[in-house]
N, C-alpha and C. Protein backbone atom coordinates (compact mmCIF):
# COMPACT_ATOMS: atom_id res chain seq x y z
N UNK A 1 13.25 -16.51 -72.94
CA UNK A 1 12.73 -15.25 -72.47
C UNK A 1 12.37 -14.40 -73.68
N UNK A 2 11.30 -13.44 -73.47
CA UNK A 2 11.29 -12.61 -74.59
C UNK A 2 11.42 -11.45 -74.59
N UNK A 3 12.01 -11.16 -75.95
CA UNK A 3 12.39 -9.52 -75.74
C UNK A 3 11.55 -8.64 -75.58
N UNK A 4 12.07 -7.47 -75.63
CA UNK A 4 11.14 -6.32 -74.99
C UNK A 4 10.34 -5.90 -75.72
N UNK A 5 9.96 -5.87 -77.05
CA UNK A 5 8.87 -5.56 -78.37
C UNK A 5 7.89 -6.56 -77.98
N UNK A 6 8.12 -7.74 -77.81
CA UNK A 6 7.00 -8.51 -78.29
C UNK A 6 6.49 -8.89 -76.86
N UNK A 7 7.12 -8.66 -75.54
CA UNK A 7 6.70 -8.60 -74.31
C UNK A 7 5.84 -7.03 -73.62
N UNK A 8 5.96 -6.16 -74.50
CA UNK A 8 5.75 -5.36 -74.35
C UNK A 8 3.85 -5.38 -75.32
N UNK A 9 4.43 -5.98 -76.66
CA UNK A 9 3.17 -6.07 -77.37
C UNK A 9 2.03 -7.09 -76.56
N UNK A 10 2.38 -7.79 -76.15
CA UNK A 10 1.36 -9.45 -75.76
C UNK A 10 0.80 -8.49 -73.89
N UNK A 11 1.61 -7.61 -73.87
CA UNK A 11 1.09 -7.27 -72.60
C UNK A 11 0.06 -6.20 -72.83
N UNK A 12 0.48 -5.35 -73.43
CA UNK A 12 -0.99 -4.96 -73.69
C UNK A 12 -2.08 -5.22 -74.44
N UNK A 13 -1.79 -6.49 -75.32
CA UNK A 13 -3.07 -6.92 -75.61
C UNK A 13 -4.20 -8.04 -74.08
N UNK A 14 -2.67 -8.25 -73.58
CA UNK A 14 -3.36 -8.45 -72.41
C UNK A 14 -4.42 -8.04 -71.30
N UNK A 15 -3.86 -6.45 -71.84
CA UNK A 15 -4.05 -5.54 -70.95
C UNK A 15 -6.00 -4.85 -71.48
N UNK A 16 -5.71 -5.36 -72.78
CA UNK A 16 -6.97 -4.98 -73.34
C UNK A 16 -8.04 -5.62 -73.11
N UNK A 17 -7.44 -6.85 -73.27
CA UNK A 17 -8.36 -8.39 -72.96
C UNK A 17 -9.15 -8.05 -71.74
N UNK A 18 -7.88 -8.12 -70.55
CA UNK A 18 -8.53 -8.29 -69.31
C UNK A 18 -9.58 -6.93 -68.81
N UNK A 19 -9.43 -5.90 -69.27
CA UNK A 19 -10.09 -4.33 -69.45
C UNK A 19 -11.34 -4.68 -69.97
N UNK A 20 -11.80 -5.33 -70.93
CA UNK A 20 -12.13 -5.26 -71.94
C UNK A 20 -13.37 -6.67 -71.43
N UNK A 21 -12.75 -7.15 -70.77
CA UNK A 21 -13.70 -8.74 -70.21
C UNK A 21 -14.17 -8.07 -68.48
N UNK A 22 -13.42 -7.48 -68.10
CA UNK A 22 -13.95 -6.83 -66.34
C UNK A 22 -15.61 -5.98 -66.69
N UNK A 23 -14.97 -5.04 -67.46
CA UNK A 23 -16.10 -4.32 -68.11
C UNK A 23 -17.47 -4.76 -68.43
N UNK A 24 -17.35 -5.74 -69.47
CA UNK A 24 -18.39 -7.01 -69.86
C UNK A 24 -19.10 -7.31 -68.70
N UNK A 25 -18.26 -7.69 -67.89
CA UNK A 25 -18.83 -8.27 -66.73
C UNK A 25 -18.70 -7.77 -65.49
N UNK A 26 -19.19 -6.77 -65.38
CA UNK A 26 -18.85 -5.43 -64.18
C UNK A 26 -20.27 -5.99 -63.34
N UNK A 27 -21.66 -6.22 -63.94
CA UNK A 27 -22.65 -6.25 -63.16
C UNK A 27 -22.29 -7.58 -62.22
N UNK A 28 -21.82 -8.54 -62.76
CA UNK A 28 -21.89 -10.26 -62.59
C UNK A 28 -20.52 -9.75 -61.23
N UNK A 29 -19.34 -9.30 -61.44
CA UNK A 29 -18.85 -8.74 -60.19
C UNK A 29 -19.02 -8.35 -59.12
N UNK A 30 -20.27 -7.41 -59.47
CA UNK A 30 -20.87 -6.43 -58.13
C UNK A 30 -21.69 -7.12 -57.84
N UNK A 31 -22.06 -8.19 -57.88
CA UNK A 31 -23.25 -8.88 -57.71
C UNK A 31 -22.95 -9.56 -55.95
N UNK A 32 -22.20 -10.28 -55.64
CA UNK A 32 -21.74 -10.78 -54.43
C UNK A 32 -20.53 -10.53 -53.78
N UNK A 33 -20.52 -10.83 -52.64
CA UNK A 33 -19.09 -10.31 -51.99
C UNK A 33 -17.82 -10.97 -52.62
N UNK A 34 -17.92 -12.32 -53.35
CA UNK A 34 -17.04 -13.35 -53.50
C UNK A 34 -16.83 -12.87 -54.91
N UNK A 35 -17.68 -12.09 -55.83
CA UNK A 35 -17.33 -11.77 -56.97
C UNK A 35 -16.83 -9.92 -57.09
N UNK A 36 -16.98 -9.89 -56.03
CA UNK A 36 -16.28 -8.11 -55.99
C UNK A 36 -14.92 -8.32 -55.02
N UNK A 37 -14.58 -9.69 -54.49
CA UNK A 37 -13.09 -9.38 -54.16
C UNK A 37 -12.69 -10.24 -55.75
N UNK A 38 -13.20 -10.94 -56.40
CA UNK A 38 -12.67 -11.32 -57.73
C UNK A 38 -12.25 -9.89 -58.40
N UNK A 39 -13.32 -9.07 -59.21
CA UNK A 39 -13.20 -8.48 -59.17
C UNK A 39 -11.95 -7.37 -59.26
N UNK A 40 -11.58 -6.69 -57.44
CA UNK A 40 -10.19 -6.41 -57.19
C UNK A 40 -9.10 -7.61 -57.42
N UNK A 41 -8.99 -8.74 -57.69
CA UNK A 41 -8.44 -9.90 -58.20
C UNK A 41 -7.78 -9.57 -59.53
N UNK A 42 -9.10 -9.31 -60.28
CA UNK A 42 -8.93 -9.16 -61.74
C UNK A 42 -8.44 -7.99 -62.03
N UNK A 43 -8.69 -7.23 -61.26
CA UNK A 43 -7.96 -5.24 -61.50
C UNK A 43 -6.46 -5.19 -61.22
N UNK A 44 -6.05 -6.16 -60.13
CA UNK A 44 -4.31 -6.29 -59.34
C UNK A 44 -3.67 -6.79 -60.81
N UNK A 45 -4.56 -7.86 -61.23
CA UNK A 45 -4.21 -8.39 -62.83
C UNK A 45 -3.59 -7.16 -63.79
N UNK A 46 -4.45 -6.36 -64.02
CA UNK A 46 -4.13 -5.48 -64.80
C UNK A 46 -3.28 -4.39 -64.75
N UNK A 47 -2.90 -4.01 -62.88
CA UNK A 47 -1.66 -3.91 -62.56
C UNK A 47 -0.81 -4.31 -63.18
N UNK A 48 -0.82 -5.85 -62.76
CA UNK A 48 0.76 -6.41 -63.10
C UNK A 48 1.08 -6.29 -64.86
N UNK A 49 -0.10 -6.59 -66.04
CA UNK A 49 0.34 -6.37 -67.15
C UNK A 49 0.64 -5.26 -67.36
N UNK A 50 -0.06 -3.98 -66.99
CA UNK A 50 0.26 -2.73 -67.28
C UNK A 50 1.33 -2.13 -66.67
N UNK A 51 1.70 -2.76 -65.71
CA UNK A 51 3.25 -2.51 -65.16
C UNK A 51 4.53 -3.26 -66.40
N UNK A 52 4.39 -4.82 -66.45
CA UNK A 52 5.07 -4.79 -67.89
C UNK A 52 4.92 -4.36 -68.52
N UNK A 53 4.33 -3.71 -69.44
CA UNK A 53 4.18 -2.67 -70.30
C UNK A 53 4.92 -2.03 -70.59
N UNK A 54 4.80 -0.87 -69.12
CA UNK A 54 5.17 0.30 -69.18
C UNK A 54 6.47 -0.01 -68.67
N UNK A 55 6.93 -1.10 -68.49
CA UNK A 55 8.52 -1.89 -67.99
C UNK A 55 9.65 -1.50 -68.96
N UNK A 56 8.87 -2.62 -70.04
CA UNK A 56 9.04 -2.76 -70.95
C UNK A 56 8.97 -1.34 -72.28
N UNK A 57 8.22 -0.68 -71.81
CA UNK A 57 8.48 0.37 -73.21
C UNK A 57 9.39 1.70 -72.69
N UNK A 58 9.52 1.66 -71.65
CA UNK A 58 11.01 2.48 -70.62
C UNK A 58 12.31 2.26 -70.95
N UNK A 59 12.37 0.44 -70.85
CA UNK A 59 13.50 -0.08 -71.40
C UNK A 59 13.89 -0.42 -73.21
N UNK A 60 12.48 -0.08 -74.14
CA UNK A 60 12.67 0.22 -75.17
C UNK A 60 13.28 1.53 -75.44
N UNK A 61 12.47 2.37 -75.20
CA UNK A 61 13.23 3.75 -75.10
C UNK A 61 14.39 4.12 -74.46
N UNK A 62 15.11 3.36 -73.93
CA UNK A 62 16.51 3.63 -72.81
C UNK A 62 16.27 4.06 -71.82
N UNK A 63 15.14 4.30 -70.92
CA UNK A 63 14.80 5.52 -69.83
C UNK A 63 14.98 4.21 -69.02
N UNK A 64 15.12 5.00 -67.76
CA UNK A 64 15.41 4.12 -66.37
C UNK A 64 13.78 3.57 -65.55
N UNK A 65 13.40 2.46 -65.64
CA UNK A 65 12.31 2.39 -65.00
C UNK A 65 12.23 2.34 -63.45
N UNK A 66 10.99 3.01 -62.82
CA UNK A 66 11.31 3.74 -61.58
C UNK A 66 10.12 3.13 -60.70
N UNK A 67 9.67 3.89 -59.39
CA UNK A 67 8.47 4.30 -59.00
C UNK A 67 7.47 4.78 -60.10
N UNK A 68 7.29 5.95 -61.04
CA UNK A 68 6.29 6.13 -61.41
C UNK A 68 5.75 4.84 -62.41
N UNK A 69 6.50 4.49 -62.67
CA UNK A 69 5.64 3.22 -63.56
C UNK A 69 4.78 2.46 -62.54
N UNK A 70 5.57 1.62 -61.14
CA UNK A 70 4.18 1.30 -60.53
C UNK A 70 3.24 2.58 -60.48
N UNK A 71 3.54 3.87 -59.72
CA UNK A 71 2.57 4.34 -59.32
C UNK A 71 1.14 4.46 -60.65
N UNK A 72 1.92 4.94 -62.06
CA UNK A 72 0.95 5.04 -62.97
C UNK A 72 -0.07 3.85 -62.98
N UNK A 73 0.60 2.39 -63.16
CA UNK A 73 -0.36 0.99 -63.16
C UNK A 73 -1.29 0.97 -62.31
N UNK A 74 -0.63 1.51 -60.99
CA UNK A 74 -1.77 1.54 -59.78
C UNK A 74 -2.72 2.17 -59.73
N UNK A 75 -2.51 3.01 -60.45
CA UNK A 75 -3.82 4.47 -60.73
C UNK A 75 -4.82 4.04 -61.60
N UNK A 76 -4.26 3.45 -62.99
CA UNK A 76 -4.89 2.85 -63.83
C UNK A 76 -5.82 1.82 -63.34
N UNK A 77 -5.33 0.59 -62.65
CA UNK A 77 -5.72 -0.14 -61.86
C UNK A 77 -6.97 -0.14 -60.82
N UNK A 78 -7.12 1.04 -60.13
CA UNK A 78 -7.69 1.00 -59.15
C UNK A 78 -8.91 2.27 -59.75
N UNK A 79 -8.55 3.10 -60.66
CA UNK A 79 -9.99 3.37 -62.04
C UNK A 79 -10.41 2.20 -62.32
N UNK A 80 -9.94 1.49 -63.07
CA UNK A 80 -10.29 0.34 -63.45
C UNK A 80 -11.23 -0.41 -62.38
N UNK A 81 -10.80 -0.55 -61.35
CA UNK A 81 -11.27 -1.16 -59.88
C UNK A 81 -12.53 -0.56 -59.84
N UNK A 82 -12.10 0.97 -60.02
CA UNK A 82 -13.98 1.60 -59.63
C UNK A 82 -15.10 1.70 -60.35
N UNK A 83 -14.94 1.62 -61.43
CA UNK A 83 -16.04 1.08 -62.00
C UNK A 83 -16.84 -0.36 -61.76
N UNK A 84 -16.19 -1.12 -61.17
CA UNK A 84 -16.77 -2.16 -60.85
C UNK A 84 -17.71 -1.97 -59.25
N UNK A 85 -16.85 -1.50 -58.36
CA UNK A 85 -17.48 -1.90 -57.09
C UNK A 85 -16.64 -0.79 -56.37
N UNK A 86 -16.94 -0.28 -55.22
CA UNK A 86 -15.82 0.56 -54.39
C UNK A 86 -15.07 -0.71 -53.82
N UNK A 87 -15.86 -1.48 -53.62
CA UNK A 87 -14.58 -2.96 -52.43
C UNK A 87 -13.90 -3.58 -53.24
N UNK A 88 -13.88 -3.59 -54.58
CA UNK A 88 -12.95 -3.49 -55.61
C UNK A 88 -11.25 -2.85 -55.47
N UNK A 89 -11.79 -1.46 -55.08
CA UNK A 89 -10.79 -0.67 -54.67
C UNK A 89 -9.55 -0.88 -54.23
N UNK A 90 -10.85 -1.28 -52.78
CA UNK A 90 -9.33 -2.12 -51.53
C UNK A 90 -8.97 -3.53 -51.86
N UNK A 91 -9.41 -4.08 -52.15
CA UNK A 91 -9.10 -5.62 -52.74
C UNK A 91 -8.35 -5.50 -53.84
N UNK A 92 -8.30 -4.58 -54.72
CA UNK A 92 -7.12 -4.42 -55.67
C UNK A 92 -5.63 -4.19 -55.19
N UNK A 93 -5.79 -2.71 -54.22
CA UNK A 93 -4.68 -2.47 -53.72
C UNK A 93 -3.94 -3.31 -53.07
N UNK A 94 -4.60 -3.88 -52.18
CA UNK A 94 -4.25 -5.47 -51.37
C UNK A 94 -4.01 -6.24 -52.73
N UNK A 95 -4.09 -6.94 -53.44
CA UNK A 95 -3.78 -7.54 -54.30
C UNK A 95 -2.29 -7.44 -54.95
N UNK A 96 -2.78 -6.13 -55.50
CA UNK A 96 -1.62 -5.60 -56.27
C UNK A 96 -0.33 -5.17 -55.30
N UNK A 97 -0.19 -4.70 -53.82
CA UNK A 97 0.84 -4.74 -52.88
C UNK A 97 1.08 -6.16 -52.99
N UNK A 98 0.65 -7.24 -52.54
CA UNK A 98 1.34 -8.63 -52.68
C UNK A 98 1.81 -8.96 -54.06
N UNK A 99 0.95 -8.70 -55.24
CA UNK A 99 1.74 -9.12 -56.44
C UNK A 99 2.82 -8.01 -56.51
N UNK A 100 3.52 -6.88 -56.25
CA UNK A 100 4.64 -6.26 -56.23
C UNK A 100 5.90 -6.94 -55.51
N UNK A 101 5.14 -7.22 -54.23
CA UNK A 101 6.22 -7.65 -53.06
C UNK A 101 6.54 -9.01 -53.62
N UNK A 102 6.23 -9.49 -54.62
CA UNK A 102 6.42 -11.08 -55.16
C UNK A 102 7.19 -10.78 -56.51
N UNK A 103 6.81 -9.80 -57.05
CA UNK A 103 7.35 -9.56 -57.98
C UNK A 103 8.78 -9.15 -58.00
N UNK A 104 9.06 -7.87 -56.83
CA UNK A 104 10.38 -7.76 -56.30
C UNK A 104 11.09 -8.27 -55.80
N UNK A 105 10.68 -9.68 -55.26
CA UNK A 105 11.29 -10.66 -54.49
C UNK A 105 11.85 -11.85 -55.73
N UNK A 106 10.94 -11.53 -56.94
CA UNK A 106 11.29 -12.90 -57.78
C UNK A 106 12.64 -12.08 -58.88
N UNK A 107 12.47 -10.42 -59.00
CA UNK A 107 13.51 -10.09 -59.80
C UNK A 107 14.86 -9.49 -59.31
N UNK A 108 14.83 -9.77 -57.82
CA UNK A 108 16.06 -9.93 -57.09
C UNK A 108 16.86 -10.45 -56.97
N UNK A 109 16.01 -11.72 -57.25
CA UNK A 109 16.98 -13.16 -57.63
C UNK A 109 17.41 -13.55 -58.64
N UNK A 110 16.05 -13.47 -59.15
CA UNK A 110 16.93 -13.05 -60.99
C UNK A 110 18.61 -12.26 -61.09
N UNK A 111 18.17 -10.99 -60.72
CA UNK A 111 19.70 -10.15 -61.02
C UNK A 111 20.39 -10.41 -60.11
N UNK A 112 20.37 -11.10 -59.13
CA UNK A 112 21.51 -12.07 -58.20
C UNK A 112 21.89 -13.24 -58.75
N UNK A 113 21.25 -14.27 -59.53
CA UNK A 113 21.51 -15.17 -60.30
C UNK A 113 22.56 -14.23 -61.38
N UNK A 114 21.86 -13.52 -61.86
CA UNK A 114 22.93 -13.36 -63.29
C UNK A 114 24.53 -12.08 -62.80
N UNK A 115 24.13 -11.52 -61.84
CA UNK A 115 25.49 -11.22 -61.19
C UNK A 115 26.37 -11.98 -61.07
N UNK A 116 25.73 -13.04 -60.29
CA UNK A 116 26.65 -14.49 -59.76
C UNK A 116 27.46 -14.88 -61.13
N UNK A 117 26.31 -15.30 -62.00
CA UNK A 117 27.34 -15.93 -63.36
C UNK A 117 28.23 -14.52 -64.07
N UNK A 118 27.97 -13.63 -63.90
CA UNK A 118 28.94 -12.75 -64.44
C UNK A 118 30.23 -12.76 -63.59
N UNK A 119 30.62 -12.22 -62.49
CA UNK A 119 31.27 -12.82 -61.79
C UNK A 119 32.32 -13.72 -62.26
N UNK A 120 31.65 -15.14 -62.10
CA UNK A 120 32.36 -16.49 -62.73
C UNK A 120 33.38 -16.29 -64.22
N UNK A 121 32.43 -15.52 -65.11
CA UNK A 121 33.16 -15.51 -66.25
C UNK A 121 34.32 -14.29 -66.17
């Protein structure tokens, strides 16, 4: 696993990448229906890195990470979204609600796994 500096760093270069390539290709998006739910595809993307991120630089600083960190990603996200297409928009949000609800479901278990072994010892 990696720590929080360098998970924190690789995510927002991630975060630049994928910003940075939507943009590029904003016309080639809006172009068909199949490339403007990509599109919100690629924006839920930038959710999820910019949510590590800002995970991650909460828990650098000691602060408790909360609600506003999703809400900030989501905001970011769904700007991001509008420049491409408005059906961007909703296809992000839809996106990015399932990558949360997956995400909360996968770090539940996580900290139930490592409860469990604490526990033991």
């Amino acid at each position: 696993m990696a720590g929080s500096g360098s998970s924190m760093l690789y995510s927002f270069l991630l975060f630049t990448v994928i910003l940075s390539l939507q943009e590029m290709y904003r016309g080639k998006l809006a172009s068909s229906e199949l490339f403007t739910i990509l599109g919100g595809f690629i924006s839920s993307l930038l959710f999820l890195v910019l949510l590590t991120f800002l995970g991650n630089f909460q828990e650098t600083c000691g602060m408790r990470a909360g609600w506003g960190a999703v809400i900030v990603a989501e905001a970011v996200a769904l700007i991001a979204a509008s420049t491409v297409h408005r059906v961007c928009i909703t296809t992000c949000f839809l996106f990015s609600a399932g990558l949360l609800y997956e995400l909360n479901k996968l770090s539940g278990g996580a900290l139930s796994k490592s409860e469990s072994r604490a526990k033991r010892h």
